[in-house]
PDB file of N, CA and C in Angstrom:
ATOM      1  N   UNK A   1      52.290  90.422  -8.474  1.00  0.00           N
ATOM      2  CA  UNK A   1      51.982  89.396  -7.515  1.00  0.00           C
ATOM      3  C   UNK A   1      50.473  89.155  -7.429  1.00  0.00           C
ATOM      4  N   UNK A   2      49.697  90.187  -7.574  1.00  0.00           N
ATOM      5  CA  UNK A   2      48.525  90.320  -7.622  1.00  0.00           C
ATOM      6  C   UNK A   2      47.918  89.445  -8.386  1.00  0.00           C
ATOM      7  N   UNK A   3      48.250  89.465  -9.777  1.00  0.00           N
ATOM      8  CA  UNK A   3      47.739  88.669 -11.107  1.00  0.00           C
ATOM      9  C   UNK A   3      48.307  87.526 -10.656  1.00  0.00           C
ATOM     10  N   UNK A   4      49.267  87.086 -10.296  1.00  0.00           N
ATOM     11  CA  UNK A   4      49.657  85.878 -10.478  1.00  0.00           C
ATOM     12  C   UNK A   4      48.528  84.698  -8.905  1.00  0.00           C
ATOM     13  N   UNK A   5      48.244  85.777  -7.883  1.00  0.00           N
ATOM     14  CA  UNK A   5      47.423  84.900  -6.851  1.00  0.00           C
ATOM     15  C   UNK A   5      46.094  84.850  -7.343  1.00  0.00           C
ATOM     16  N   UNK A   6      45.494  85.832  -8.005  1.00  0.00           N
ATOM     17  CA  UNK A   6      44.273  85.621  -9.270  1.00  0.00           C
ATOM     18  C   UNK A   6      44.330  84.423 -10.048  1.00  0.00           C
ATOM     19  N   UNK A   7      45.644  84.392 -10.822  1.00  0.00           N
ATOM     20  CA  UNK A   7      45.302  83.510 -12.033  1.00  0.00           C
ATOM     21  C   UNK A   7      45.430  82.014 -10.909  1.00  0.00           C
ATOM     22  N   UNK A   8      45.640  81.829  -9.622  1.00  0.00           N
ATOM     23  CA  UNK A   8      45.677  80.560  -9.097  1.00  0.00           C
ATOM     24  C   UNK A   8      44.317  80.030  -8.743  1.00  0.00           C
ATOM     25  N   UNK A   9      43.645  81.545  -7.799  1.00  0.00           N
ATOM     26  CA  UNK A   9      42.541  81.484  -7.366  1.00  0.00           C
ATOM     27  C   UNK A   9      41.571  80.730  -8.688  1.00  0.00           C
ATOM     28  N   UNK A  10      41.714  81.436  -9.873  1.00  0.00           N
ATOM     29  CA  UNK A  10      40.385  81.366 -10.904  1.00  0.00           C
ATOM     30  C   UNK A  10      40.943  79.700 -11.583  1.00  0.00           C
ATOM     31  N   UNK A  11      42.254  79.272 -11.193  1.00  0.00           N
ATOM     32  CA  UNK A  11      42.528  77.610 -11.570  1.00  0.00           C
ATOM     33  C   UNK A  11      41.988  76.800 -10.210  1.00  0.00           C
ATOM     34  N   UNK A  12      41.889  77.336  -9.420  1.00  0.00           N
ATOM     35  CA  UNK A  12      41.167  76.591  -8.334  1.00  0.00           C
ATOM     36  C   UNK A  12      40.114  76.364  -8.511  1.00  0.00           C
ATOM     37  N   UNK A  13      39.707  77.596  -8.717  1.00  0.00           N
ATOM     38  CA  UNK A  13      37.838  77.519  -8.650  1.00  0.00           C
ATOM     39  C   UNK A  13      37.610  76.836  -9.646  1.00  0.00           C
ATOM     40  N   UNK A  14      38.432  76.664 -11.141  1.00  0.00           N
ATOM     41  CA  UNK A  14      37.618  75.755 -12.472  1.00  0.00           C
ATOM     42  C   UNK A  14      38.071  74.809 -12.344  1.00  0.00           C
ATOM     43  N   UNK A  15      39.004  73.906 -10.591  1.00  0.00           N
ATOM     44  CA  UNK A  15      39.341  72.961 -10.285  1.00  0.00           C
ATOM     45  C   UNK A  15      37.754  72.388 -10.150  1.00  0.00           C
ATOM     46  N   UNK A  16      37.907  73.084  -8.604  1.00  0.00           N
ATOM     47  CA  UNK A  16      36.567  72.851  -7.905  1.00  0.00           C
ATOM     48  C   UNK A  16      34.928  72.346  -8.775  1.00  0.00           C
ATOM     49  N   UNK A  17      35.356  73.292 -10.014  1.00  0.00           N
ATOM     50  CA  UNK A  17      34.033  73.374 -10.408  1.00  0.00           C
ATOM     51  C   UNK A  17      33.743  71.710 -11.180  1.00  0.00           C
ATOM     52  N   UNK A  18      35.023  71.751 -11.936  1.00  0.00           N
ATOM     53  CA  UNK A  18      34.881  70.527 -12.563  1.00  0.00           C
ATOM     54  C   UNK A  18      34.572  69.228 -11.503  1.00  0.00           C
ATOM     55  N   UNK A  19      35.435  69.202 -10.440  1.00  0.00           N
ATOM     56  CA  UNK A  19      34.840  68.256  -9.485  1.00  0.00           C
ATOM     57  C   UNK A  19      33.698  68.002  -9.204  1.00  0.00           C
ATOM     58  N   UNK A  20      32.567  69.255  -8.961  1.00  0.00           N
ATOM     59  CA  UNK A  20      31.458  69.415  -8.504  1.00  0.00           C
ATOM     60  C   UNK A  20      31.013  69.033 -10.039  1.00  0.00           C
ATOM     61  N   UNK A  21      30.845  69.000 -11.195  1.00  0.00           N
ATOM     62  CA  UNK A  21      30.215  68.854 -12.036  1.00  0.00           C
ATOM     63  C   UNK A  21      30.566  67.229 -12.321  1.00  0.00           C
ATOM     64  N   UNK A  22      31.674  66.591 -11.885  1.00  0.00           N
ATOM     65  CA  UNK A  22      31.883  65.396 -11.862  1.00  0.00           C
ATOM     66  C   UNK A  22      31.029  64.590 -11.079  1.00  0.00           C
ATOM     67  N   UNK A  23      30.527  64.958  -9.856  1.00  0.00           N
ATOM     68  CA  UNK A  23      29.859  64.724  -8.758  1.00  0.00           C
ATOM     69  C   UNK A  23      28.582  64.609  -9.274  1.00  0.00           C
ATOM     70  N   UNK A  24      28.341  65.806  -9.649  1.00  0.00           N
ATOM     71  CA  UNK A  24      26.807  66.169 -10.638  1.00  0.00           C
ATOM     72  C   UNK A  24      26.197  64.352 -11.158  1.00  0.00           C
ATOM     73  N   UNK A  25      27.177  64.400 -12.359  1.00  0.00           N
ATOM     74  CA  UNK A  25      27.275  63.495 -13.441  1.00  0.00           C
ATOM     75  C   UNK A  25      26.883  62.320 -12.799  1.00  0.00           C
ATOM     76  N   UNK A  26      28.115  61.587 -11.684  1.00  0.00           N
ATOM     77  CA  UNK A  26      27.689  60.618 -10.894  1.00  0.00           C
ATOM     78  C   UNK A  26      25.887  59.930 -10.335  1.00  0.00           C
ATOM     79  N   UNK A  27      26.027  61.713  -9.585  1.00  0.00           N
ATOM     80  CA  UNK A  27      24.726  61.374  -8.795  1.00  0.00           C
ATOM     81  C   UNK A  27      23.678  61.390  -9.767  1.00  0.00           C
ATOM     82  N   UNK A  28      23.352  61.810 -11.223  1.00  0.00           N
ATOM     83  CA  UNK A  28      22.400  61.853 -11.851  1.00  0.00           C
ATOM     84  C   UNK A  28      22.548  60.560 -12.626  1.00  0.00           C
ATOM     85  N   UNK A  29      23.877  59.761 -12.700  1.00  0.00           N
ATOM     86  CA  UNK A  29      23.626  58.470 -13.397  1.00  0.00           C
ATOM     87  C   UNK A  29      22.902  57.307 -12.111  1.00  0.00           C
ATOM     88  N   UNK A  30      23.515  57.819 -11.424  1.00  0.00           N
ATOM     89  CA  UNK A  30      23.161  57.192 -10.031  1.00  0.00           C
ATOM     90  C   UNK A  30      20.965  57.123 -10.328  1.00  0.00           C
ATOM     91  N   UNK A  31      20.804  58.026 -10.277  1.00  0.00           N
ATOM     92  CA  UNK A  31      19.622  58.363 -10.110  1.00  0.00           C
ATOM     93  C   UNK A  31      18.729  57.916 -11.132  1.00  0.00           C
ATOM     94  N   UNK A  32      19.149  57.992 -12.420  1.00  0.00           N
ATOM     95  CA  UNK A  32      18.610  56.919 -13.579  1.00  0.00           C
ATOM     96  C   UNK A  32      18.782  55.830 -13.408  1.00  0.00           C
ATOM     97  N   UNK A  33      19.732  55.012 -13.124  1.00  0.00           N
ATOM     98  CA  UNK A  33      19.600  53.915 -12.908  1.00  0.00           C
ATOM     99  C   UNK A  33      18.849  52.850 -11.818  1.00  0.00           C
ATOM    100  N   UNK A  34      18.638  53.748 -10.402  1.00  0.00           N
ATOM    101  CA  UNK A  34      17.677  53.587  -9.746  1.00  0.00           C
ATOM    102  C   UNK A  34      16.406  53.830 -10.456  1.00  0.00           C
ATOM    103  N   UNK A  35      15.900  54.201 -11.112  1.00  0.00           N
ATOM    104  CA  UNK A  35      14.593  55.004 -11.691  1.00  0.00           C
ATOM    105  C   UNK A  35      14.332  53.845 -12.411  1.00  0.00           C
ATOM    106  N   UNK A  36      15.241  53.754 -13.307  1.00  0.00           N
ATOM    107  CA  UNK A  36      15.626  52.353 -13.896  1.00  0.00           C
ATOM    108  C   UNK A  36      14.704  50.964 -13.146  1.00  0.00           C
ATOM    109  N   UNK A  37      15.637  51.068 -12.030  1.00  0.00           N
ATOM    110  CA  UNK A  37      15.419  49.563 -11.126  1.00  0.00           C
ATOM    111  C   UNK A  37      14.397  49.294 -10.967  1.00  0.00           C
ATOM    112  N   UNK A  38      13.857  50.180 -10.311  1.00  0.00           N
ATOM    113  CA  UNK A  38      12.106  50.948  -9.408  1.00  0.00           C
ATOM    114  C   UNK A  38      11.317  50.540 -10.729  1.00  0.00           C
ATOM    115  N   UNK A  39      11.236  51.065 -11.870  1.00  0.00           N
ATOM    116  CA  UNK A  39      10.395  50.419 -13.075  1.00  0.00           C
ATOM    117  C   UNK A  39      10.197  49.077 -13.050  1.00  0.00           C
ATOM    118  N   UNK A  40      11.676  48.990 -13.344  1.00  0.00           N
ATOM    119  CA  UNK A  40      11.271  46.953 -13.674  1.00  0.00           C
ATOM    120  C   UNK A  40      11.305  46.418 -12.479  1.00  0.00           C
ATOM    121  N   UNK A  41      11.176  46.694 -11.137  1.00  0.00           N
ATOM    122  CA  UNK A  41      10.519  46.201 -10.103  1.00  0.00           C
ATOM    123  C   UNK A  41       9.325  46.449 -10.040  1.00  0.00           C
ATOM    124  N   UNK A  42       8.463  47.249 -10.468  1.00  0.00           N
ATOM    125  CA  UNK A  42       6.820  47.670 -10.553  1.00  0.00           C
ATOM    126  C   UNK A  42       6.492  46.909 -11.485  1.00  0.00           C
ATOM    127  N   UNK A  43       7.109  46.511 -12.575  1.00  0.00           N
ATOM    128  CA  UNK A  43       6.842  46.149 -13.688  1.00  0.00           C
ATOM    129  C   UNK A  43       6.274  44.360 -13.154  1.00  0.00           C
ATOM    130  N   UNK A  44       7.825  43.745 -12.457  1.00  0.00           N
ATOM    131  CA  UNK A  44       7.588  42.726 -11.692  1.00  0.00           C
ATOM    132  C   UNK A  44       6.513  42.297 -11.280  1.00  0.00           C
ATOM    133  N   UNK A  45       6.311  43.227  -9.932  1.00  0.00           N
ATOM    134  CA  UNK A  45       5.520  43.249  -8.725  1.00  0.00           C
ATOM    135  C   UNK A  45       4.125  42.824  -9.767  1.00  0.00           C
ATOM    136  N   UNK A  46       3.520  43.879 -10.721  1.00  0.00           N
ATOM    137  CA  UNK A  46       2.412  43.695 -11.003  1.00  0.00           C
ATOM    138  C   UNK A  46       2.116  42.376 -11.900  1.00  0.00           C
ATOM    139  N   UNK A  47       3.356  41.959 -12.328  1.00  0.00           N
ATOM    140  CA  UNK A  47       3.402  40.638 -13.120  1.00  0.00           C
ATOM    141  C   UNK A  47       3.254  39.652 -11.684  1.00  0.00           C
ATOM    142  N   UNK A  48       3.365  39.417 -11.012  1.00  0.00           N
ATOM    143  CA  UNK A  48       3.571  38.510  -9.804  1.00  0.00           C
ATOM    144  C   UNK A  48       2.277  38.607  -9.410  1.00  0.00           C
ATOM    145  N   UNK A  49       1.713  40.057  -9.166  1.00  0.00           N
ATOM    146  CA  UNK A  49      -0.096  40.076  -8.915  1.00  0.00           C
ATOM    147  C   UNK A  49      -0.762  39.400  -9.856  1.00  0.00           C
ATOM    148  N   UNK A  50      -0.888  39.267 -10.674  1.00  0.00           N
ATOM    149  CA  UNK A  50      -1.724  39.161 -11.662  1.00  0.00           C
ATOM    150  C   UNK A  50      -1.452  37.643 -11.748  1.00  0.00           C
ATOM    151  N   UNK A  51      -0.389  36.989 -11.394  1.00  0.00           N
ATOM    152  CA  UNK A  51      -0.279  35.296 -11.147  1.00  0.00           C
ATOM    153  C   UNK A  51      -0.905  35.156 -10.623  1.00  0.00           C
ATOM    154  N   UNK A  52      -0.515  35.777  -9.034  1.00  0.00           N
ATOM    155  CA  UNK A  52      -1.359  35.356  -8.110  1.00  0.00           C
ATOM    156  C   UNK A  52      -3.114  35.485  -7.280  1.00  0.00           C
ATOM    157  N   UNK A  53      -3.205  36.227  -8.586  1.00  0.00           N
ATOM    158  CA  UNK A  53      -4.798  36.703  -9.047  1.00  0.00           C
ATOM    159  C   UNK A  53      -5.455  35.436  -9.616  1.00  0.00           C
ATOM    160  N   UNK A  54      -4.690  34.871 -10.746  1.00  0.00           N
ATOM    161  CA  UNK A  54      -4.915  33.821 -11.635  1.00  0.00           C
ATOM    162  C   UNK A  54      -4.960  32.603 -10.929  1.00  0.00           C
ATOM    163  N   UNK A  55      -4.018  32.506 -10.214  1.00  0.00           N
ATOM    164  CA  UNK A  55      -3.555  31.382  -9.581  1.00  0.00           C
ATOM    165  C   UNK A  55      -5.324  30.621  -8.669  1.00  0.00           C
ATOM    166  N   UNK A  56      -5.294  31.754  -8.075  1.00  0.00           N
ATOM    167  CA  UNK A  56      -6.458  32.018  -7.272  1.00  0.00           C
ATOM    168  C   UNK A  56      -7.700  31.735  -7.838  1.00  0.00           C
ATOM    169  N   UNK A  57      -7.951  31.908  -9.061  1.00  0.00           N
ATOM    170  CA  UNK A  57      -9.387  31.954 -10.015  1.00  0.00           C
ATOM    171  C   UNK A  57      -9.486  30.251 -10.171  1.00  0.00           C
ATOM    172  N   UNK A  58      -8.433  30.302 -10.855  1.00  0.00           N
ATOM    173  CA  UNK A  58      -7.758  28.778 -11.308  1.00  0.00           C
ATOM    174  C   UNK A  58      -8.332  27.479 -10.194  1.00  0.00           C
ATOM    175  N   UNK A  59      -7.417  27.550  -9.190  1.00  0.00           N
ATOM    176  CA  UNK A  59      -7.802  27.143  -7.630  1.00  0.00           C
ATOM    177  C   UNK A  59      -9.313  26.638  -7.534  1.00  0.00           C
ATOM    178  N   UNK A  60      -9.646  27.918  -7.301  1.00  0.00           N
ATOM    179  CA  UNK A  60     -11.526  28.271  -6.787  1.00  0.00           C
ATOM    180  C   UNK A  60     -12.213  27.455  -8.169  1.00  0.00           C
ATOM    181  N   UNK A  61     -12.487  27.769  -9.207  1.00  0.00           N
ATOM    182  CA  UNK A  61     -12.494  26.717  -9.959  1.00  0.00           C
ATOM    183  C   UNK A  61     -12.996  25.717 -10.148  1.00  0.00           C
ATOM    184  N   UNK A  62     -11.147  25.217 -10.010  1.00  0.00           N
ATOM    185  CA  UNK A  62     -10.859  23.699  -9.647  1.00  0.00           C
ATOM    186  C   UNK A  62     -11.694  23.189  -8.143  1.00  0.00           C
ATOM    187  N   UNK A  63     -11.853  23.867  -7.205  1.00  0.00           N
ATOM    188  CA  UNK A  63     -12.615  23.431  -6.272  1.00  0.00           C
ATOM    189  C   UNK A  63     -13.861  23.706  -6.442  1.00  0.00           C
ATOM    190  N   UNK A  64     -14.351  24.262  -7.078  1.00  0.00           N
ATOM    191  CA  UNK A  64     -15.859  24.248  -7.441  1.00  0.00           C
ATOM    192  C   UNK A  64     -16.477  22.778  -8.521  1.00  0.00           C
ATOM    193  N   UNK A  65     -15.444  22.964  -9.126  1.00  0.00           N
ATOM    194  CA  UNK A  65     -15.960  21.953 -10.288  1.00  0.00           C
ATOM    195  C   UNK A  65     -15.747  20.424  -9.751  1.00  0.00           C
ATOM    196  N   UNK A  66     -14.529  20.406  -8.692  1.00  0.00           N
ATOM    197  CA  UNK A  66     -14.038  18.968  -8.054  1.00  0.00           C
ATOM    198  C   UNK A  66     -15.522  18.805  -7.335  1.00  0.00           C
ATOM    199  N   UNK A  67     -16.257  19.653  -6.148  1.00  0.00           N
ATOM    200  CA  UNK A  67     -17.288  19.314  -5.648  1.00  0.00           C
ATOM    201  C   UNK A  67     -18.481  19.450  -5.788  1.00  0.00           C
ATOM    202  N   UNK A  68     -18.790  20.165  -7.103  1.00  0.00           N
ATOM    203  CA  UNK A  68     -20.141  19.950  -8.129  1.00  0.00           C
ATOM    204  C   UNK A  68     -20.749  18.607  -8.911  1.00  0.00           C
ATOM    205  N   UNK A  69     -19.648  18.357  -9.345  1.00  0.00           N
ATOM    206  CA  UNK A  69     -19.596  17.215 -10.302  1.00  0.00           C
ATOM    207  C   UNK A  69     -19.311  15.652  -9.137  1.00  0.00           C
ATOM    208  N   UNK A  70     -20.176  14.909  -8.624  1.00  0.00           N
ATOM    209  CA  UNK A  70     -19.879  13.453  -8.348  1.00  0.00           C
ATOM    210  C   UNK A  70     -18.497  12.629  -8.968  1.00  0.00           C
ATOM    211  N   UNK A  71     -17.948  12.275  -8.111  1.00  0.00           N
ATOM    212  CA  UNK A  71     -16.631  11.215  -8.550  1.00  0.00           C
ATOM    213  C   UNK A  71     -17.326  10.102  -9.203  1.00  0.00           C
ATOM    214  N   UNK A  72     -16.673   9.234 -10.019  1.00  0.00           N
ATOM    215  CA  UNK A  72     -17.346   8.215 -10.311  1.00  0.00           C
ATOM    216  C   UNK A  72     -18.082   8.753 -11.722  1.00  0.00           C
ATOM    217  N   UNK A  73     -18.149   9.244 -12.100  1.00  0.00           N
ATOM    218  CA  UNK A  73     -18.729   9.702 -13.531  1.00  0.00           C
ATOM    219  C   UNK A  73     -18.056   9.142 -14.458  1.00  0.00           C
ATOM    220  N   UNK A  74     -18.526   8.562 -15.307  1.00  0.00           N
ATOM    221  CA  UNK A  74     -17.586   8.000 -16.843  1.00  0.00           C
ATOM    222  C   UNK A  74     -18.714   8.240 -17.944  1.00  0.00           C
TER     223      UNK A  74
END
């Protein structure tokens, strides 16, 4: 009787275990793929700065050169 509540116990536990290693698996794909996200959102973000860096130069510029230069020039 002995062996036989053993051999249940030690199918439980390599129940359990596999679950928990299933879990594992999940949360670490989980976690790359966020890691993932977070990149090409930084990646973004600094592409979007750098427009709006440009954007800005561009602008200033254009308003420097519009009120340097007299209208009416040909």
């Amino acid at each position: 009787m002995a062996i036989i509540d053993l051999q249940k116990r030690i199918t439980e536990g390599e129940t359990k275990l596999k679950q928990q290693q299933n879990l594992y698996e999940a949360v670490r794909a989980d976690r790359n793929l966020y890691s993932k996200n977070l990149i090409e959102s930084q990646d973004e973000i600094q592409v979007r700065i750098w427009r709006c860096k440009w954007y800005t130069r561009t602008r200033t510029r254009t308003r420097v050169y519009t009120h340097t230069y007299p209208h009416g020039l040909e």
